[in-house]
Protein backbone atom coordinates (compact mmCIF):
# COMPACT_ATOMS: atom_id res chain seq x y z
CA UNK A 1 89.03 62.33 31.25
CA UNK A 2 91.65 64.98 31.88
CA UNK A 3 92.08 66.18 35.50
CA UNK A 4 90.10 68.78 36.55
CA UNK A 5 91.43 71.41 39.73
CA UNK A 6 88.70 72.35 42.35
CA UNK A 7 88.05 75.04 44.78
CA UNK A 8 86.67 74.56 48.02
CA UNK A 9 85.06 78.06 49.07
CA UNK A 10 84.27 78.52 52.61
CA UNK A 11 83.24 81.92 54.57
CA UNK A 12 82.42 84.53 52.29
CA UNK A 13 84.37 83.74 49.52
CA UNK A 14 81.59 84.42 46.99
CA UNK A 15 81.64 83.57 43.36
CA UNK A 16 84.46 83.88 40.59
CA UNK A 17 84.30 85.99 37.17
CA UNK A 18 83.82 82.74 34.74
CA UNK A 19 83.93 82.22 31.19
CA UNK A 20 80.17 81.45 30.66
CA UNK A 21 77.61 79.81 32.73
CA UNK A 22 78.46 77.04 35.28
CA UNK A 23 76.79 73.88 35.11
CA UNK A 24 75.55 72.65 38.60
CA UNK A 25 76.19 68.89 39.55
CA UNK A 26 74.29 66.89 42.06
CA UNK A 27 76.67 63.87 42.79
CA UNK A 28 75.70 60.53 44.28
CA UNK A 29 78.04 58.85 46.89
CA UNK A 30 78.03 56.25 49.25
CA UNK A 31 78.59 59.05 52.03
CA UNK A 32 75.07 60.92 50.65
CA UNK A 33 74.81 63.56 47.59
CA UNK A 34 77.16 66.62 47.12
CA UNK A 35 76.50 69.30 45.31
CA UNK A 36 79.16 71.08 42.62
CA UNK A 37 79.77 73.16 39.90
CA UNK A 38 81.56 73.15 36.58
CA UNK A 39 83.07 76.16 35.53
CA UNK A 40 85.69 77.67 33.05
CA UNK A 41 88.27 79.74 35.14
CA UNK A 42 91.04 81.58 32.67
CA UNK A 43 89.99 78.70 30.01
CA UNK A 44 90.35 75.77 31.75
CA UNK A 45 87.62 73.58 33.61
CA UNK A 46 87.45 74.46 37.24
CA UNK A 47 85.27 72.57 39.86
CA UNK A 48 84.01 74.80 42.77
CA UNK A 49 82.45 73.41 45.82
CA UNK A 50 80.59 75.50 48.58
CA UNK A 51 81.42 74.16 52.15
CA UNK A 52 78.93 74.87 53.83
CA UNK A 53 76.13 74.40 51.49
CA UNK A 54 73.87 76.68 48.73
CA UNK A 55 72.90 79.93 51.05
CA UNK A 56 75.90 78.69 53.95
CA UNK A 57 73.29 76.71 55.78
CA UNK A 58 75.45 73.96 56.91
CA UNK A 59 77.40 74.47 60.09
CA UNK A 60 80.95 73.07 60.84
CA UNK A 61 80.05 69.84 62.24
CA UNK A 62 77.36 69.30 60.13
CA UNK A 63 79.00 69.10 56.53
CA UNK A 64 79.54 65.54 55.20
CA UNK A 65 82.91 65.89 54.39
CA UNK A 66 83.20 62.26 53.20
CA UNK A 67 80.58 62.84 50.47
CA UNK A 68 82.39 66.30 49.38
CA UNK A 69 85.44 64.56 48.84
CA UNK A 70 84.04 61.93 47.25
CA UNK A 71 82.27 63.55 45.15
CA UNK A 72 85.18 65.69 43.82
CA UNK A 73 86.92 62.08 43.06
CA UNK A 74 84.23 61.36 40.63
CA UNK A 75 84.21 64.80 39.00
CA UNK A 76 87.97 63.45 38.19
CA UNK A 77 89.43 65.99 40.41
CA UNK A 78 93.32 65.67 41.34
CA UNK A 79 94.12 68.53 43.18
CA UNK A 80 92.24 71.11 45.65
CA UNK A 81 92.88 75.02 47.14
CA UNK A 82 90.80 75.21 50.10
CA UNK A 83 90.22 78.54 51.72
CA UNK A 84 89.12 78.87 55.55
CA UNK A 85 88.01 81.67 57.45
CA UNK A 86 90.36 81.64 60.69
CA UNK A 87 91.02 83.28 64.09
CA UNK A 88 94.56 84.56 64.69
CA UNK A 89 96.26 82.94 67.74
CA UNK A 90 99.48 85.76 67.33
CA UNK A 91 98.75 89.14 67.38
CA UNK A 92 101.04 89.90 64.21
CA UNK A 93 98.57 88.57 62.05
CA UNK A 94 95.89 91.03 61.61
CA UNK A 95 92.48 90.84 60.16
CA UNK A 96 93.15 90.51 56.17
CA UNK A 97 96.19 88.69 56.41
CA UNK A 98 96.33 85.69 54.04
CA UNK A 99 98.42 82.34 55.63
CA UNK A 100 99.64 79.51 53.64
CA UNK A 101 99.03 76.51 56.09
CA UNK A 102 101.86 73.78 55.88
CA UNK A 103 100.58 71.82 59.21
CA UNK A 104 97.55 71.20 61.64
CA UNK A 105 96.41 70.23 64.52
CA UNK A 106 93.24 68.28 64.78
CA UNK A 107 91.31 68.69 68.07
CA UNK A 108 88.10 67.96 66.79
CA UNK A 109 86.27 65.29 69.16
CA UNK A 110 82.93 65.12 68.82
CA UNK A 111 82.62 64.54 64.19
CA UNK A 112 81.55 61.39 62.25
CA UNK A 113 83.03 60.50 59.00
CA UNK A 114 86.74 61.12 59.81
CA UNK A 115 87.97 58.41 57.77
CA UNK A 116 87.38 56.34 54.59
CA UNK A 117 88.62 53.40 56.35
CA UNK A 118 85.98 52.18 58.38
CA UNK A 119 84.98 48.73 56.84
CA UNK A 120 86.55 45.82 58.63
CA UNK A 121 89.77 43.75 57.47
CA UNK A 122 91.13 47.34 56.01
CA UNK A 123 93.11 48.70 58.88
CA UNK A 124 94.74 51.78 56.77
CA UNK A 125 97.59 54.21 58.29
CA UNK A 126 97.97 57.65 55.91
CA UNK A 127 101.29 59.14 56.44
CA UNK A 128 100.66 63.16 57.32
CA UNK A 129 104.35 64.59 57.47
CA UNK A 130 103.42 66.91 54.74
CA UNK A 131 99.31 67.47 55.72
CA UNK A 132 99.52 69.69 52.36
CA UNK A 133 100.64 69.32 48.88
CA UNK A 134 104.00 70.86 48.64
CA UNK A 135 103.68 70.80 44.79
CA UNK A 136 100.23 73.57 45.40
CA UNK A 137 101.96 75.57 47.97
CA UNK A 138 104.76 75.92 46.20
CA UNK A 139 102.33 77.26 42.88
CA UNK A 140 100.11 79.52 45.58
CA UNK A 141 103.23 80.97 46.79
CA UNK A 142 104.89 81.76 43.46
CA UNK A 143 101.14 82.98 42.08
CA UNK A 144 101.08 85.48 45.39
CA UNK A 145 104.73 86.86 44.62
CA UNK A 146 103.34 86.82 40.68
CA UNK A 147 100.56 89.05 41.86
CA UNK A 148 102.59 91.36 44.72
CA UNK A 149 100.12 89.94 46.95
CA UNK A 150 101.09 89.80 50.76
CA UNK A 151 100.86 85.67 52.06
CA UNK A 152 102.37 83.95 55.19
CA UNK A 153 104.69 81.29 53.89
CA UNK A 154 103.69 78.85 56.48
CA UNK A 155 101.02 78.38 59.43
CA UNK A 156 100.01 75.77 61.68
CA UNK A 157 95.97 75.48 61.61
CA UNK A 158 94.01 74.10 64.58
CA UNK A 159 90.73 72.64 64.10
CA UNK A 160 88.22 73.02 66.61
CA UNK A 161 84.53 71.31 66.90
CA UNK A 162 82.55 74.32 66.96
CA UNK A 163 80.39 76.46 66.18
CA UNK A 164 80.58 78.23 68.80
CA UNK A 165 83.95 80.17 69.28
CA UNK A 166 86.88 79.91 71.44
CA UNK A 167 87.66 80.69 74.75
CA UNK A 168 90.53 83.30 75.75
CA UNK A 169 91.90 80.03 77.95
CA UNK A 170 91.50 78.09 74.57
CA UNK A 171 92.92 80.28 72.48
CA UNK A 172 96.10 80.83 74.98
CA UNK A 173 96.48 77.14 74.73
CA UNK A 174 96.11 76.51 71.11
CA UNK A 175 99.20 79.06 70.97
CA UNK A 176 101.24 77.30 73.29
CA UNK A 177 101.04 74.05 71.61
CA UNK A 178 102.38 76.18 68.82
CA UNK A 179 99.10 76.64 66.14
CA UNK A 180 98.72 80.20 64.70
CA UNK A 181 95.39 80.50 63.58
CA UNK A 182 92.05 78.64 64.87
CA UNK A 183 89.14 77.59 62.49
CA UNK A 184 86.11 75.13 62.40
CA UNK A 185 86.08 73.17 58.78
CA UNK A 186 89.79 72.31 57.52
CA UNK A 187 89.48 68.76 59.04
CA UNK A 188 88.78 66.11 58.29
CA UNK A 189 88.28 68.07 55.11
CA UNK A 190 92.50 67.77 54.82
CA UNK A 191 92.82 64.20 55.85
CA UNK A 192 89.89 62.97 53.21
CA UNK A 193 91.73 64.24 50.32
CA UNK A 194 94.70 62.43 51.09
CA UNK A 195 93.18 59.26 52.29
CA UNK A 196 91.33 59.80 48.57
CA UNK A 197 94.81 60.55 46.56
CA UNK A 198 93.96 64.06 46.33
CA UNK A 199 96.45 67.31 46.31
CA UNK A 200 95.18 69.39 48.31
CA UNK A 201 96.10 73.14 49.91
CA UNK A 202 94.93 75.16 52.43
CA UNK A 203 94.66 78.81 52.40
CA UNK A 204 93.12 80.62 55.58
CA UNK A 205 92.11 84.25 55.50
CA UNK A 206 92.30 85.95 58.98
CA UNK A 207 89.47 87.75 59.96
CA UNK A 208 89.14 88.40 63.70
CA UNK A 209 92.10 87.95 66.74
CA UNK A 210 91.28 84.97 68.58
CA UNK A 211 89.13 85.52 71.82
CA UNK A 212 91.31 87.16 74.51
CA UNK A 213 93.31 89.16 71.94
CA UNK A 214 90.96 91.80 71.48
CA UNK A 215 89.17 93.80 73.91
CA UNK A 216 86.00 93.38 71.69
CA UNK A 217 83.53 90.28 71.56
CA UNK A 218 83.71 88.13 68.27
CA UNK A 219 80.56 88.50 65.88
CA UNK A 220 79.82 86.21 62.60
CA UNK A 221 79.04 89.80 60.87
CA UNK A 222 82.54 90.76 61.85
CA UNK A 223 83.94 87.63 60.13
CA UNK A 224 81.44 87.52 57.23
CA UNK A 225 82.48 91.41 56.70
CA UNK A 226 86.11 90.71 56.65
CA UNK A 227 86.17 87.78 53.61
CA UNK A 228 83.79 90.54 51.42
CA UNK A 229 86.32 92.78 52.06
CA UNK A 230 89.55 90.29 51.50
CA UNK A 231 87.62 88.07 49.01
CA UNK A 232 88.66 89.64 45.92
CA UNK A 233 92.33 89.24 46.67
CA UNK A 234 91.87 85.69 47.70
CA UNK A 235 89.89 85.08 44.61
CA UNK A 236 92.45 86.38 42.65
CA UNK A 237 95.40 84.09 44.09
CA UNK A 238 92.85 81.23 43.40
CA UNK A 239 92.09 81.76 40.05
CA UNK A 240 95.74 82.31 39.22
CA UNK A 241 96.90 78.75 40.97
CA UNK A 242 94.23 77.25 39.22
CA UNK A 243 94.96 78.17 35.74
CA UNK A 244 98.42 77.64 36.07
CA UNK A 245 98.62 74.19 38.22
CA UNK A 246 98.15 71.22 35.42
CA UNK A 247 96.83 68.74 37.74
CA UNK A 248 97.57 65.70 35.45
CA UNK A 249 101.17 66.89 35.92
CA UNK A 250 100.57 66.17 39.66
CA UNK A 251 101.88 62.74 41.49
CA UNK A 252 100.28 60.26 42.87
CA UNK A 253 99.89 60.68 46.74
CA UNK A 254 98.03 59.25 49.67
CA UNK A 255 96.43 55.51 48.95
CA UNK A 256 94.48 56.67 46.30
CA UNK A 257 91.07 56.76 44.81
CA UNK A 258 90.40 52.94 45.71
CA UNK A 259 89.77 53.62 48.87
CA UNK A 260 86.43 54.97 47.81
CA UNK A 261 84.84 51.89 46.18
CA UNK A 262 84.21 53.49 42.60
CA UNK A 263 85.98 55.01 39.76
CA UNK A 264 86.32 58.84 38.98
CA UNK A 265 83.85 59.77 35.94
C-alpha cells in the first residue's frame, strides 16, 4: 500500500473542501480504538484525525495518544502536520499568527501512555535533536511562501498538563526557559510518532497572549473564536503540504513501526 499523509486537527480547525465523501474508520489497537477518516485532498488520499474526539469531547489529558498514533501506523501513514491551538509567551506574536515549531519542551507530569516502550527487556532511547521532521518543515515553509502566507520559521512549544490554563508566574517562566508559545496536546503526541517511525510537524496557531500578557482573563470562546477566524488560512497551508509532500519519498526515522507489535494495513 502506498503511503498515505495525515492531518491531525486540533482546536477549531474544522473540516477541509474534499473531493467526495470521506470514509470514516474505527481502528483497533492494543492502546484502545481510534477513530479516522479517509479523504481525497487535491487528488491524493489524505487521513484526517480529530484530537480531541467527534464533537471535541476529549480533554488534553484524556486523549489516548498511543492508540491515535497507532492507529495512523496501520492506516499506512508515513508522515503527519499537526496543528495546535497555543498561548503566546512573547508579546510579538499576536493572536492569528501561525508558528512553525522546530523544538519543545515537555513539562507534562501527571499523563499515561508516554511511551511505546513499556514492556520489559526493551529499554529503548529515541534520539530528539530534531523533535520535527525537517523534510515537512521545510515543505510547510516553502507551501506558506507559495501561498504569501505569513509563518514563524521556528518556535519552541511547551507542553503543559492542563486543562486548565496558565498562570502569569507560569507563563513568565515558560519564557525564561526560552519556549514561545504554551499549549496542552503536542506531547506525547510528537514523541509517539517518532518512537513509531513517523514524520511528523507541528504547526501552532496563536490565539490568546499567555496569562499575564493581557490585561483581560483567558476564555475557551476567545480561543475557539480565533481558529474559526484563522482556520481557513491554516487549512489552506495544510492542504497545500499535503498534496505536494510524497510521503513514500520520505526516510526512514525514529525505530520504526516495530515498536508497535503489528504491521501497517
Amino acid at each position: 500500500m502506498a503511503g498515505r499523509m495525515a492531518i491531525i486537527g486540533g482546536t477549531g480547525v474544522g473540516s477541509f473542501e474534499l473531493d467526495g465523501e470521506p470514509e470514516a474508520h474505527v481502528v483497533s489497537t492494543p492502546w484502545g480504538d481510534a477513530s479516522a477518516t479517509i479523504g481525497r485532498l487535491s487528488g491524493r488520499e489524505i487521513v484526517f484525525l480529530a484530537r480531541h474526539g467527534s464533537g471535541h469531547k476529549l480533554p488534553p489529558h484524556r486523549i489516548n495518544y498511543r492508540a491515535n498514533i497507532a492507529a495512523l501506523v496501520r492506516l499506512g501513514v508515513r508522515g503527519v502536520l499537526a496543528t495546535t491551538a497555543v498561548g503566546a509567551l512573547r508579546l510579538d506574536l499576536a493572536p492569528g499568527a501561525l508558528v512553525l515549531l522546530d523544538d519543545l519542551i515537555d513539562f507534562t507530569r501527571d499523563r499515561a501512555g508516554k511511551t511505546f516502550f513499556e514492556g520489559e527487556g526493551r529499554v529503548v532511547h529515541t534520539d530528539f535533536t530534531q523533535p520535527y521532521s525537517a523534510q515537512l518543515r521545510t515543505a510547510l515553509l516553502a507551501s506558506a511562501e507559495a501561498l504569501a502566507l505569513p509563518l514563524h520559521p521556528k518556535g519552541t512549544y511547551l507542553c503543559n498538563d492542563g486543562p486548565r490554563y496558565e498562570t502569569p508566574a507560569e507563563v513568565r517562566l515558560f519564557a525564561a526557559w526560552g519556549a514561545d508559545v504554551v499549549g496542552m496536546t503536542g506531547v506525547p503526541e510528537a514523541t509517539l510518532a517518532r518512537e513509531a517511525g513517523l514524520h511528523y510537524a507541528g504547526v501552532s496557531l496563536v490565539t490568546n497572549p499567555g496569562a499575564g500578557l493581557s490585561p483581560n482573563p483567558l476564555t475557551h470562546e476567545e480561543v475557539e473564536a480565533e481558529m474559526r477566524a484563522s482556520g481557513p488560512k491554516l487549512r489552506a497551508l495544510l492542504a497545500a503540504v499535503a498534496a505536494a509532500v510524497d510521503p513514500d519519498a520520505l526516510p526512514e526515522i525514529g525505530p520504526g513501526v516495530d515498536v508497535l507489535g503489528f504491521p501497517a494495513n
